[in-house]
N, C-alpha and C. Protein backbone atom coordinates (compact mmCIF):
# COMPACT_ATOMS: atom_id res chain seq x y z
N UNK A 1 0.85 -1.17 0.00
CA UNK A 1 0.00 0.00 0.00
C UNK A 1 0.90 1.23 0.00
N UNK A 2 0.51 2.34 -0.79
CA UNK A 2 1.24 3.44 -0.65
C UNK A 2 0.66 4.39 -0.19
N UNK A 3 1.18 5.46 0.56
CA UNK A 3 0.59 6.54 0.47
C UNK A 3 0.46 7.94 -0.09
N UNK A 4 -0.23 8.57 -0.33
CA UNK A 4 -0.38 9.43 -1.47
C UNK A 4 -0.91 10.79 -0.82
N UNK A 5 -0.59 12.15 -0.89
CA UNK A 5 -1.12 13.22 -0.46
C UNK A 5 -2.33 12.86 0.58
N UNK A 6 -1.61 12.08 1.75
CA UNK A 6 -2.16 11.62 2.84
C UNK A 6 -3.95 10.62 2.43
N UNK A 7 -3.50 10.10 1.40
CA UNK A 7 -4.90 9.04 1.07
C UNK A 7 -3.63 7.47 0.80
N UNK A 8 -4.72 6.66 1.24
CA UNK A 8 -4.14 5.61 0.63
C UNK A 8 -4.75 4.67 -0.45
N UNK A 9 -3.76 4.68 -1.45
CA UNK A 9 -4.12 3.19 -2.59
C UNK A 9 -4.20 1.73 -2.37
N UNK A 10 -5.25 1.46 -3.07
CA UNK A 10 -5.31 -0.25 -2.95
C UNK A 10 -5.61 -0.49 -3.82
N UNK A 11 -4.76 -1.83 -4.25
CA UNK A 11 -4.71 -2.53 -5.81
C UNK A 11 -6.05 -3.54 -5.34
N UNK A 12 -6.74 -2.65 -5.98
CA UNK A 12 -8.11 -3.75 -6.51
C UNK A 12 -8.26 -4.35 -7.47
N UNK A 13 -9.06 -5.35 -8.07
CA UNK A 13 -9.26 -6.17 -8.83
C UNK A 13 -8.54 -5.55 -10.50
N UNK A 14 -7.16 -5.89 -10.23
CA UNK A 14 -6.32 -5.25 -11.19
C UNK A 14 -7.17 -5.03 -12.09
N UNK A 15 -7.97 -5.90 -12.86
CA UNK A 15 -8.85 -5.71 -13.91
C UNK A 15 -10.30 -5.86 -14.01
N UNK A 16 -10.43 -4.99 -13.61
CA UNK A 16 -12.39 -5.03 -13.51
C UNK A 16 -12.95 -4.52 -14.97
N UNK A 17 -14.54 -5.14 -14.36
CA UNK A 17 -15.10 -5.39 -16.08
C UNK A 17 -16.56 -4.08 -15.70
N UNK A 18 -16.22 -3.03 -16.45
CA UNK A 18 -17.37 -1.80 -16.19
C UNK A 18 -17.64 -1.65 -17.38
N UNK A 19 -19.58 -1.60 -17.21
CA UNK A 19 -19.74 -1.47 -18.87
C UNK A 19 -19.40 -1.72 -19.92
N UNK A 20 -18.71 -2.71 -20.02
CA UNK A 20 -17.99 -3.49 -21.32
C UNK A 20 -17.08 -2.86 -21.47
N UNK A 21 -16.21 -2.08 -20.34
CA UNK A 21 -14.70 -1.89 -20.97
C UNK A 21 -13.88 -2.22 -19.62
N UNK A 22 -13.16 -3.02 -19.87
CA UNK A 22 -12.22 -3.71 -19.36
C UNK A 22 -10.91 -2.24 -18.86
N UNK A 23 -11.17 -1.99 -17.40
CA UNK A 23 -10.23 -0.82 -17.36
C UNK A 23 -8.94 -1.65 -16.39
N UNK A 24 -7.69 -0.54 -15.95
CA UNK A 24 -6.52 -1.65 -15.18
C UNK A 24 -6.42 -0.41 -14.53
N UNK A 25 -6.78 -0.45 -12.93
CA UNK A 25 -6.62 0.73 -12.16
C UNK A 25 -6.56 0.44 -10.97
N UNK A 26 -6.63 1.36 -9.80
CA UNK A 26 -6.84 1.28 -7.93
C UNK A 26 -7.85 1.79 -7.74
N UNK A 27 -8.12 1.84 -6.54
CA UNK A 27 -9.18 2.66 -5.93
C UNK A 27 -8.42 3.00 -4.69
N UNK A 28 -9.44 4.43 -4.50
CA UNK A 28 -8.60 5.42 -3.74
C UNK A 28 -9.63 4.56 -2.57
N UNK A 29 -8.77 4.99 -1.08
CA UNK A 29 -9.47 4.97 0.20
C UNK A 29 -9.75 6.24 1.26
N UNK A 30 -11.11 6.42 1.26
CA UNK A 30 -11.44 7.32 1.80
C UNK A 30 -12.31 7.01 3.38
N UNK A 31 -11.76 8.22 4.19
CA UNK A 31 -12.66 8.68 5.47
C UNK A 31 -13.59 9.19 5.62
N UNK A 32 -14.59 8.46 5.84
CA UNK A 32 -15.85 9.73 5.42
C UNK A 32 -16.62 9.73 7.00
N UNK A 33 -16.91 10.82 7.45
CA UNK A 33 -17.69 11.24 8.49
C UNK A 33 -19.10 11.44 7.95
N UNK A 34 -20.35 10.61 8.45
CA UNK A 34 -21.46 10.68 8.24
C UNK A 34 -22.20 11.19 9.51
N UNK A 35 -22.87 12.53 9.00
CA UNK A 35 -23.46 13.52 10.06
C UNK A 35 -24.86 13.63 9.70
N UNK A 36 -25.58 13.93 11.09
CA UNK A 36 -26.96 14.86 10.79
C UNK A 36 -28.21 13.30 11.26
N UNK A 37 -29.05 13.54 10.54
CA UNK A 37 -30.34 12.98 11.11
C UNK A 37 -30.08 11.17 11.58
N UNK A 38 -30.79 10.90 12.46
CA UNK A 38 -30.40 9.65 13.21
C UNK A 38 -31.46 8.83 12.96
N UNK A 39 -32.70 8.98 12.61
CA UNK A 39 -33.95 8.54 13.38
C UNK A 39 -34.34 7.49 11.76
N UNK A 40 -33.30 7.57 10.59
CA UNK A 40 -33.93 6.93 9.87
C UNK A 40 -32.68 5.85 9.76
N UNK A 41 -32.37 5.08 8.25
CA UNK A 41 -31.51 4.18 8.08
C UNK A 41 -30.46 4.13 7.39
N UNK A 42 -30.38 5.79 6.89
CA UNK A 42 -29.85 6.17 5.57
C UNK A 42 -27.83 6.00 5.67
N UNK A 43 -27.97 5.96 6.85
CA UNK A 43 -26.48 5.40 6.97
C UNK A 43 -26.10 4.42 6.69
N UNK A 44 -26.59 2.90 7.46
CA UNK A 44 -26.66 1.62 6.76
C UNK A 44 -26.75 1.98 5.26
N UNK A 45 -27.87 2.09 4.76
CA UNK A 45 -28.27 2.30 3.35
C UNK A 45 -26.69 2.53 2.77
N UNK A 46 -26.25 3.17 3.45
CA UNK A 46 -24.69 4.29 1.88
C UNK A 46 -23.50 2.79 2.84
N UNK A 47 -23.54 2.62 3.96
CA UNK A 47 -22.25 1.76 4.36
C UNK A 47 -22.51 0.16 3.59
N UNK A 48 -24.27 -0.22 3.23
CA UNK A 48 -24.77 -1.13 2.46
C UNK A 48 -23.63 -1.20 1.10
N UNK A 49 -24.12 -0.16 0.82
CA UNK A 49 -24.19 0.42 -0.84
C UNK A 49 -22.26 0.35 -1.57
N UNK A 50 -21.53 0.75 -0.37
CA UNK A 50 -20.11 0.28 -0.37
C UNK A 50 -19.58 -0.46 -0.27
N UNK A 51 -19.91 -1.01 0.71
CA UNK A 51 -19.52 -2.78 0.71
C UNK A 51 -19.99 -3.44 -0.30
N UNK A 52 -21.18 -3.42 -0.95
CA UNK A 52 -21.41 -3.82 -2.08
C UNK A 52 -21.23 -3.46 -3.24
N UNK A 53 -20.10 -2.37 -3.54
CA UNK A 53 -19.21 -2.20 -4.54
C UNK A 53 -17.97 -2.45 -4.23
N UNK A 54 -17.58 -2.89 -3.59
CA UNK A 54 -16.33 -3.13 -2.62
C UNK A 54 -15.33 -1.74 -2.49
N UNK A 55 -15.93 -0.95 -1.82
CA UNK A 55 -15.22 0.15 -1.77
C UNK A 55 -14.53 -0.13 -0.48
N UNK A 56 -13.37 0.28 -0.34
CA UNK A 56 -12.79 0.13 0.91
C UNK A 56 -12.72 1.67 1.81
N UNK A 57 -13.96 1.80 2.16
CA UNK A 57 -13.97 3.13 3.30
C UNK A 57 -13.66 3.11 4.35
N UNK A 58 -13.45 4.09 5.72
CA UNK A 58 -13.63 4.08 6.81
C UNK A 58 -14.69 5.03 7.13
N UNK A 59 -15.58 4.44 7.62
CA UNK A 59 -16.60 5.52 7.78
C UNK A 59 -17.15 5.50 9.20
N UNK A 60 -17.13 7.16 9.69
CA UNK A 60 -17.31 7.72 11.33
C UNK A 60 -18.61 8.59 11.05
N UNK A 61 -19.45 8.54 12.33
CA UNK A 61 -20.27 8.87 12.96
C UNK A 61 -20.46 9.06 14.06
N UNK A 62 -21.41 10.43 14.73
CA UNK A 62 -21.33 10.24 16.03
C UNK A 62 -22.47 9.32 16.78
N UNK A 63 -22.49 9.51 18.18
CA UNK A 63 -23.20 8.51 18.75
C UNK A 63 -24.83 8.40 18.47
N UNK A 64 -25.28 7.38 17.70
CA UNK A 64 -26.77 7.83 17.15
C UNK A 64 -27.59 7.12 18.13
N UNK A 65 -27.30 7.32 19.24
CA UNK A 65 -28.64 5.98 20.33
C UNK A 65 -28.86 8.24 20.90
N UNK A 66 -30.13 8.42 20.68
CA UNK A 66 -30.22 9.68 20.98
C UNK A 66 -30.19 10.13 22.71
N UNK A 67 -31.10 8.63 23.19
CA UNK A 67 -30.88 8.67 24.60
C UNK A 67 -29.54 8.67 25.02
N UNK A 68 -28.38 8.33 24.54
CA UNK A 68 -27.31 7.76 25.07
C UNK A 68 -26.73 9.35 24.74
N UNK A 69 -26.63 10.14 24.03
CA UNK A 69 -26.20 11.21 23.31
C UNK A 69 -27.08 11.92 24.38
N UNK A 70 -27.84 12.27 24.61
CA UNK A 70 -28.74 13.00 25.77
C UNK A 70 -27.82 12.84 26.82
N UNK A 71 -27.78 11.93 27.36
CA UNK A 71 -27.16 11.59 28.53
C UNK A 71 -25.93 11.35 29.01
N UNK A 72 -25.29 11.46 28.37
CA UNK A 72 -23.80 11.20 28.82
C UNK A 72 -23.18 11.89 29.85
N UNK A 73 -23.54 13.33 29.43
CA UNK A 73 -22.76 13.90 30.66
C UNK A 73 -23.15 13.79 31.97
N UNK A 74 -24.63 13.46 32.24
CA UNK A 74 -24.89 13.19 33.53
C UNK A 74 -24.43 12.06 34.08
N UNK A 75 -24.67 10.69 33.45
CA UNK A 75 -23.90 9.98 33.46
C UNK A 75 -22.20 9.41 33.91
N UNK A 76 -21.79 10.38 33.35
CA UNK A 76 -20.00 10.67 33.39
C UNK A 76 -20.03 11.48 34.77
N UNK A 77 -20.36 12.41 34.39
CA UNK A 77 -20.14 13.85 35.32
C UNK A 77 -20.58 13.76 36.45
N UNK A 78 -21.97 13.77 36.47
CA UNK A 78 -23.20 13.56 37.53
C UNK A 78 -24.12 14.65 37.25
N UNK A 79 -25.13 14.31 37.88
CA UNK A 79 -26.77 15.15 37.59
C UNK A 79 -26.25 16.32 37.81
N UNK A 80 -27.62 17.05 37.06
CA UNK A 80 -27.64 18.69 36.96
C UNK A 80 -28.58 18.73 37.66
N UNK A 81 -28.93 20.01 38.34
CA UNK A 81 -30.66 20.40 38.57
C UNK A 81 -31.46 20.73 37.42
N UNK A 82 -29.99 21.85 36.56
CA UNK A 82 -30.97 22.53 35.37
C UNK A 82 -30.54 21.62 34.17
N UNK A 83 -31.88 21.60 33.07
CA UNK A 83 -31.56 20.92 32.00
C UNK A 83 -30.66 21.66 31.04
N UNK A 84 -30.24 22.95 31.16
CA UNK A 84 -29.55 23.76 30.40
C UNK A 84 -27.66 23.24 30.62
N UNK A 85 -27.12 22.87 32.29
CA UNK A 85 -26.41 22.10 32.17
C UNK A 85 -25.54 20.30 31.97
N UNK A 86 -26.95 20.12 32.02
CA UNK A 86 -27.15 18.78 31.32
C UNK A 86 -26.98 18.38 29.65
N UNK A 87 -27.49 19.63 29.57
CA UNK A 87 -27.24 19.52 27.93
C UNK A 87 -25.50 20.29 27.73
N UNK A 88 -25.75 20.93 28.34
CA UNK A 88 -24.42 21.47 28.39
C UNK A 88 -22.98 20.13 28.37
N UNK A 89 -23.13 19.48 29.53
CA UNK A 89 -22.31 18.71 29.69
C UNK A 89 -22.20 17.34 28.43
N UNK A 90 -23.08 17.16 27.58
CA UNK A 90 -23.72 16.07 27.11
C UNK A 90 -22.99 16.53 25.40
N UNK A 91 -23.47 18.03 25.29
CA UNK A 91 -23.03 18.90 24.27
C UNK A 91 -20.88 18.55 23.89
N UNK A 92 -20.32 18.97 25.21
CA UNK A 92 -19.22 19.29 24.97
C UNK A 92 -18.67 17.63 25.00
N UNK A 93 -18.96 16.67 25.91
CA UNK A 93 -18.54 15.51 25.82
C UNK A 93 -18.79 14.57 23.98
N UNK A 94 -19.70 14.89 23.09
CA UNK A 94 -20.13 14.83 22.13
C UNK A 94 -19.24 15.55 21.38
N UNK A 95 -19.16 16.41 21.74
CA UNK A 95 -18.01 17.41 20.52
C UNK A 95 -16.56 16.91 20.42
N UNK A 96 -16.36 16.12 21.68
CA UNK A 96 -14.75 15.63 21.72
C UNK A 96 -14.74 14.46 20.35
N UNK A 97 -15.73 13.81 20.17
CA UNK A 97 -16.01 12.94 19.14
C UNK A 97 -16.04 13.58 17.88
N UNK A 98 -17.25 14.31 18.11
CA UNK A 98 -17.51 14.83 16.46
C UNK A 98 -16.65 15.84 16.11
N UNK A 99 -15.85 16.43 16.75
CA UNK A 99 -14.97 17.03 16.35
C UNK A 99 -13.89 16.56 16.19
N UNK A 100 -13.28 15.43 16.72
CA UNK A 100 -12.49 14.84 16.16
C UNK A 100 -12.37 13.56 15.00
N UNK A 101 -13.74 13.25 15.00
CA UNK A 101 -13.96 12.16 13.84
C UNK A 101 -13.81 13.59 12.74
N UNK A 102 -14.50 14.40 12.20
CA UNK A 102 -14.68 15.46 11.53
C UNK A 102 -12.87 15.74 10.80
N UNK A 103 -12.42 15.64 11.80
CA UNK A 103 -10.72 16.39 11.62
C UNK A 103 -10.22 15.15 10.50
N UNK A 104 -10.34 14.11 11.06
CA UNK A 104 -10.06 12.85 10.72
C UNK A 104 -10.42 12.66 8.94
N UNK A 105 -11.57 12.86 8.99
CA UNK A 105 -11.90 12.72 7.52
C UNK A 105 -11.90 13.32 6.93
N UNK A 106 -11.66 12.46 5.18
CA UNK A 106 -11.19 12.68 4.22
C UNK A 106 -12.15 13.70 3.62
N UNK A 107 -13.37 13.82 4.03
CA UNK A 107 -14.64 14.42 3.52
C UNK A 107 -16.05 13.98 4.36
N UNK A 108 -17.50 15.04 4.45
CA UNK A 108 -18.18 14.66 5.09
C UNK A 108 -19.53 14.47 4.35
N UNK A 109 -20.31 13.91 4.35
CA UNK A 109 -21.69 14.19 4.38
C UNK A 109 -22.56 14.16 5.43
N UNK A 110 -23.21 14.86 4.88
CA UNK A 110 -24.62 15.85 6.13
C UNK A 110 -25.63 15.42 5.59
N UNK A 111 -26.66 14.54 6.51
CA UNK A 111 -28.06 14.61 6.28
C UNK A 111 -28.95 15.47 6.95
N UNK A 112 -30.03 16.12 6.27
CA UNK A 112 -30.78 16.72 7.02
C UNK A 112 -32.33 15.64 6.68
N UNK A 113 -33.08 15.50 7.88
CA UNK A 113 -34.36 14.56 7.52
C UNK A 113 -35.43 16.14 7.48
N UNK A 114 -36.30 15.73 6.97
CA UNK A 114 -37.43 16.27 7.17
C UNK A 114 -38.58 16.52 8.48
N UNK A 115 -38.05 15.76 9.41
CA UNK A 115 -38.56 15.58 10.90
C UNK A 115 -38.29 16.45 11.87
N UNK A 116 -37.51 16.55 11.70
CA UNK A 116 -36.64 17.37 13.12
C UNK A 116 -35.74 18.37 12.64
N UNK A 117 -35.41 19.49 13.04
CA UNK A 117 -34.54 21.38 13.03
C UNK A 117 -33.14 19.80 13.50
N UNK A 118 -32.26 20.07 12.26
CA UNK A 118 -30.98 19.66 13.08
C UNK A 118 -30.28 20.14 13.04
N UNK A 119 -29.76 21.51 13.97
CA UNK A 119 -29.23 22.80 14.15
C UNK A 119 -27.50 22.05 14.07
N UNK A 120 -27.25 20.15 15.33
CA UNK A 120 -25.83 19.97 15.00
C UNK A 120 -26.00 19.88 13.47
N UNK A 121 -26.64 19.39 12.60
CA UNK A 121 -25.93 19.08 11.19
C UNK A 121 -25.34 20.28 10.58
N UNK A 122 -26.13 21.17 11.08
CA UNK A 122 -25.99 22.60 10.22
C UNK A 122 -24.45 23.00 10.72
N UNK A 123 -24.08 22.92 11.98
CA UNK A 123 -23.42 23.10 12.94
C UNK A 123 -22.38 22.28 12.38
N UNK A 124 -22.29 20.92 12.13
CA UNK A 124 -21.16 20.14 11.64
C UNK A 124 -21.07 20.60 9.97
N UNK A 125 -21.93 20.65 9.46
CA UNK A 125 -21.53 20.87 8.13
C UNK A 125 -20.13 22.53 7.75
N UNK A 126 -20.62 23.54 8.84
CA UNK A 126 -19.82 24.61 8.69
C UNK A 126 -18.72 24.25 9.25
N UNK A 127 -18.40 23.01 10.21
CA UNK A 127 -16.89 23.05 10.99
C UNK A 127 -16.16 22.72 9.86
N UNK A 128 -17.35 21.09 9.17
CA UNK A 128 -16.14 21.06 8.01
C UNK A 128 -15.74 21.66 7.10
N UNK A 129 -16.70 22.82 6.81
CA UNK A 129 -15.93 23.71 5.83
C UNK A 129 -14.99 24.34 5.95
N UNK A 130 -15.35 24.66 7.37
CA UNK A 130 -14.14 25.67 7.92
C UNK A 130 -12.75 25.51 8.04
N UNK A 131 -12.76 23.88 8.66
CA UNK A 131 -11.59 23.23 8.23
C UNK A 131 -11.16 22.72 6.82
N UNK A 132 -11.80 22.80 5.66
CA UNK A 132 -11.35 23.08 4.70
C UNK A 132 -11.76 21.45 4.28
N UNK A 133 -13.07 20.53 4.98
CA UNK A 133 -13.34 19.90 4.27
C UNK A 133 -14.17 19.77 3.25
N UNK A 134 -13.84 18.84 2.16
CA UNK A 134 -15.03 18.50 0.78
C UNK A 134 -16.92 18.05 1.82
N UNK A 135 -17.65 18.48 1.12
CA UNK A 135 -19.16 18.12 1.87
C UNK A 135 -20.07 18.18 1.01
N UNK A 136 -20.76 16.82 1.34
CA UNK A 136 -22.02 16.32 0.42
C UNK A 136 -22.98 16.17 1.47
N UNK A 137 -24.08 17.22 0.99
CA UNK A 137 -25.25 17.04 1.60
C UNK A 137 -26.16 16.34 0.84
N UNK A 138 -27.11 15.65 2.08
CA UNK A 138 -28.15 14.41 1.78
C UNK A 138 -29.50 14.74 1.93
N UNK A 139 -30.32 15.64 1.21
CA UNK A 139 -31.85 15.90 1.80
C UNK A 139 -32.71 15.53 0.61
N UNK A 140 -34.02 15.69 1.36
CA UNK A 140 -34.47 16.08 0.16
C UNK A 140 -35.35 17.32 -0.51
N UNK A 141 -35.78 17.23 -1.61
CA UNK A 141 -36.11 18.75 -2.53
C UNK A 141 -37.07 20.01 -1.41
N UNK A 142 -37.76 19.22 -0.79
CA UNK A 142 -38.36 20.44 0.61
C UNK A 142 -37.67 21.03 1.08
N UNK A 143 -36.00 20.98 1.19
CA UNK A 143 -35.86 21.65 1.79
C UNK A 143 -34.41 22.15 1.26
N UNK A 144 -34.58 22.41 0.10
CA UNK A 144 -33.68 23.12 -1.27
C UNK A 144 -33.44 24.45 -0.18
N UNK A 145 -34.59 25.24 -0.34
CA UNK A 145 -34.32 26.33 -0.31
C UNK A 145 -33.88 26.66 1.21
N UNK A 146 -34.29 26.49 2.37
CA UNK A 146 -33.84 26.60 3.95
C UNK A 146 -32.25 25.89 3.85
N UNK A 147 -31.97 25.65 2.78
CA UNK A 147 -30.13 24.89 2.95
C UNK A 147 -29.31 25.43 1.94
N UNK A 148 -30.15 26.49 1.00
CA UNK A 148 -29.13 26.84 0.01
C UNK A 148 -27.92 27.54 0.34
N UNK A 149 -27.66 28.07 1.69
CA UNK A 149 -25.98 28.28 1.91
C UNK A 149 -25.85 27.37 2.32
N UNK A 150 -25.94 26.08 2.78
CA UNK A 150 -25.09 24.78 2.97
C UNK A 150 -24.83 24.22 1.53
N UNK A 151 -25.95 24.25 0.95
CA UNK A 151 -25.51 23.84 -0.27
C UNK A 151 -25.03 24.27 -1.09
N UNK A 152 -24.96 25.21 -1.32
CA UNK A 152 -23.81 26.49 -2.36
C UNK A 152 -22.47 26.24 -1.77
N UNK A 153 -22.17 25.75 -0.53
CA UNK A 153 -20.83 25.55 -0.09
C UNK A 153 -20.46 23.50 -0.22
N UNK A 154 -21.35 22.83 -0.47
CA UNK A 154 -21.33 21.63 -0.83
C UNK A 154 -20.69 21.24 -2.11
N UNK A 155 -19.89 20.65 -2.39
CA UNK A 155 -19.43 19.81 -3.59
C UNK A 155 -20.39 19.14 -4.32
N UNK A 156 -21.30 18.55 -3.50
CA UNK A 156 -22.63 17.80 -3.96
C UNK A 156 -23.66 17.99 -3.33
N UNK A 157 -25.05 18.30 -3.93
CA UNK A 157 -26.34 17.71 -3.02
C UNK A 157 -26.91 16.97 -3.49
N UNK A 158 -27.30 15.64 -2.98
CA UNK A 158 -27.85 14.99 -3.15
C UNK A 158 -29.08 14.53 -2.66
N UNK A 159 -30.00 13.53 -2.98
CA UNK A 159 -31.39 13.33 -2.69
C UNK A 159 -31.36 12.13 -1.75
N UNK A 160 -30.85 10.92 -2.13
CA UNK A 160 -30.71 9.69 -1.56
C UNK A 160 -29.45 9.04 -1.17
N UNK A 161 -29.48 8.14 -0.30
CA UNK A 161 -28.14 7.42 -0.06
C UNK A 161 -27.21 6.76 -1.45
N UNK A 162 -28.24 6.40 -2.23
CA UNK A 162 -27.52 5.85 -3.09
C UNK A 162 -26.48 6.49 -4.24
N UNK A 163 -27.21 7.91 -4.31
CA UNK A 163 -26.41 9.04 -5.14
C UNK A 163 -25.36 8.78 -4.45
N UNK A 164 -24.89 8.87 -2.79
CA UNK A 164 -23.76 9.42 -1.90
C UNK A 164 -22.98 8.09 -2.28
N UNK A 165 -23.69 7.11 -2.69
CA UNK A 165 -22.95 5.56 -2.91
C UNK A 165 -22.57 5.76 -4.84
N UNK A 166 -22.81 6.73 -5.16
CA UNK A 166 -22.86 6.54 -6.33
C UNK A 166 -21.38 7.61 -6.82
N UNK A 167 -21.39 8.76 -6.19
CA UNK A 167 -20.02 9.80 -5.82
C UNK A 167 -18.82 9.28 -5.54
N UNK A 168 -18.98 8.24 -4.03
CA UNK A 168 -17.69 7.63 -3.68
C UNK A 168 -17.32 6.53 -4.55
N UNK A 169 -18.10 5.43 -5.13
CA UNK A 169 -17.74 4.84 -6.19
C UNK A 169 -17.04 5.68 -7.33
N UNK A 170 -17.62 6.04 -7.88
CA UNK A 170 -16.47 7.36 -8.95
C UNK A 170 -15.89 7.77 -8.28
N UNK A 171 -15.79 8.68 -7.34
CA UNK A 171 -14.13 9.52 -7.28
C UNK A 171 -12.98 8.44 -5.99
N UNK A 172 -13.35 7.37 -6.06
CA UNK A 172 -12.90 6.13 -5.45
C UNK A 172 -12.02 5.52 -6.55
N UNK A 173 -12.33 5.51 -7.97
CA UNK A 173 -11.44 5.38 -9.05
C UNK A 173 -10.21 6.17 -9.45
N UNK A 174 -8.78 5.80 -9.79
CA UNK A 174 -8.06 6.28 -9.90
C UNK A 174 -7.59 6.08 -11.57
């Protein structure tokens, strides 16, 4: 394995058969941090969707059991009276993660669901810009317009998991 402007190559199926043309190449390996809505499946769905192209990813997320993400800091720390430092504590213990899975990867995508204001996605999507990562957002068309500065700063928006399975497959080719 080599490494390359901090990515690494892997000799895959020296000769794979795409669309009837026989190409001789690698595939790149990427980190991808998957952020934003919890409550559906769309993560499985894209970690599905890779393994079954045999992409070789590493892919981070933060803690999606929402109770468990609620609670931590009381937990760790010990009880609050007020719920403002409960969340507080729960907030910054969470950030040691998502801010460091975030650093870590090669690139992120952000889902936003249609259910729930998810102020962290919005929130993670600007760290990674800020740090100067690539970001593909995952929604759908409802809510074009309430995300068009996330998405004007996105590389991609996309609709479904499978598009996001459909990106890393191509730029996974070398």
């Amino acid at each position: 394995m080599t490494v390359f402007e901090k990515h690494s190559w892997d000799q895959v199926n020296l000769f794979t058969y795409n669309a009837r043309i026989i190409t001789l190449g690698y595939f790149m390996t990427y980190s991808i941090y998957l952020s934003g809505e919890i409550h559906s499946n769309w993560r499985e769905q894209i970690q599905m969707g890779l393994e079954s192209n045999h992409l070789d990813t590493k892919i981070y997320s933060p803690v999606t059991d929402h109770e468990d993400s609620d609670n931590v800091g009381v937990e760790i720390l010990g009880a609050e009276k007020k719920p403002f430092w409960k969340d507080h504590k729960a907030a910054k213990i969470n950030a040691l993660r998502t801010t460091t899975l975030i650093q870590r990867a090669d690139f992120v995508v952000v889902r936003f669901g249609d259910k729930y204001r998810q102020w962290n996605a919005a929130f993670d999507a600007g760290f990674a810009i800020g740090l100067g990562k690539s970001l593909i957002t995952l929604h759908g068309p409802e809510l074009t317009h309430a995300l068009k500065e996330i998405d004007g700063a996105a590389l991609a928006v996309t609709e479904t998991p499978q598009q996001v399975v459909d990106i890393i497959k191509y730029i996974s080719q070398a």
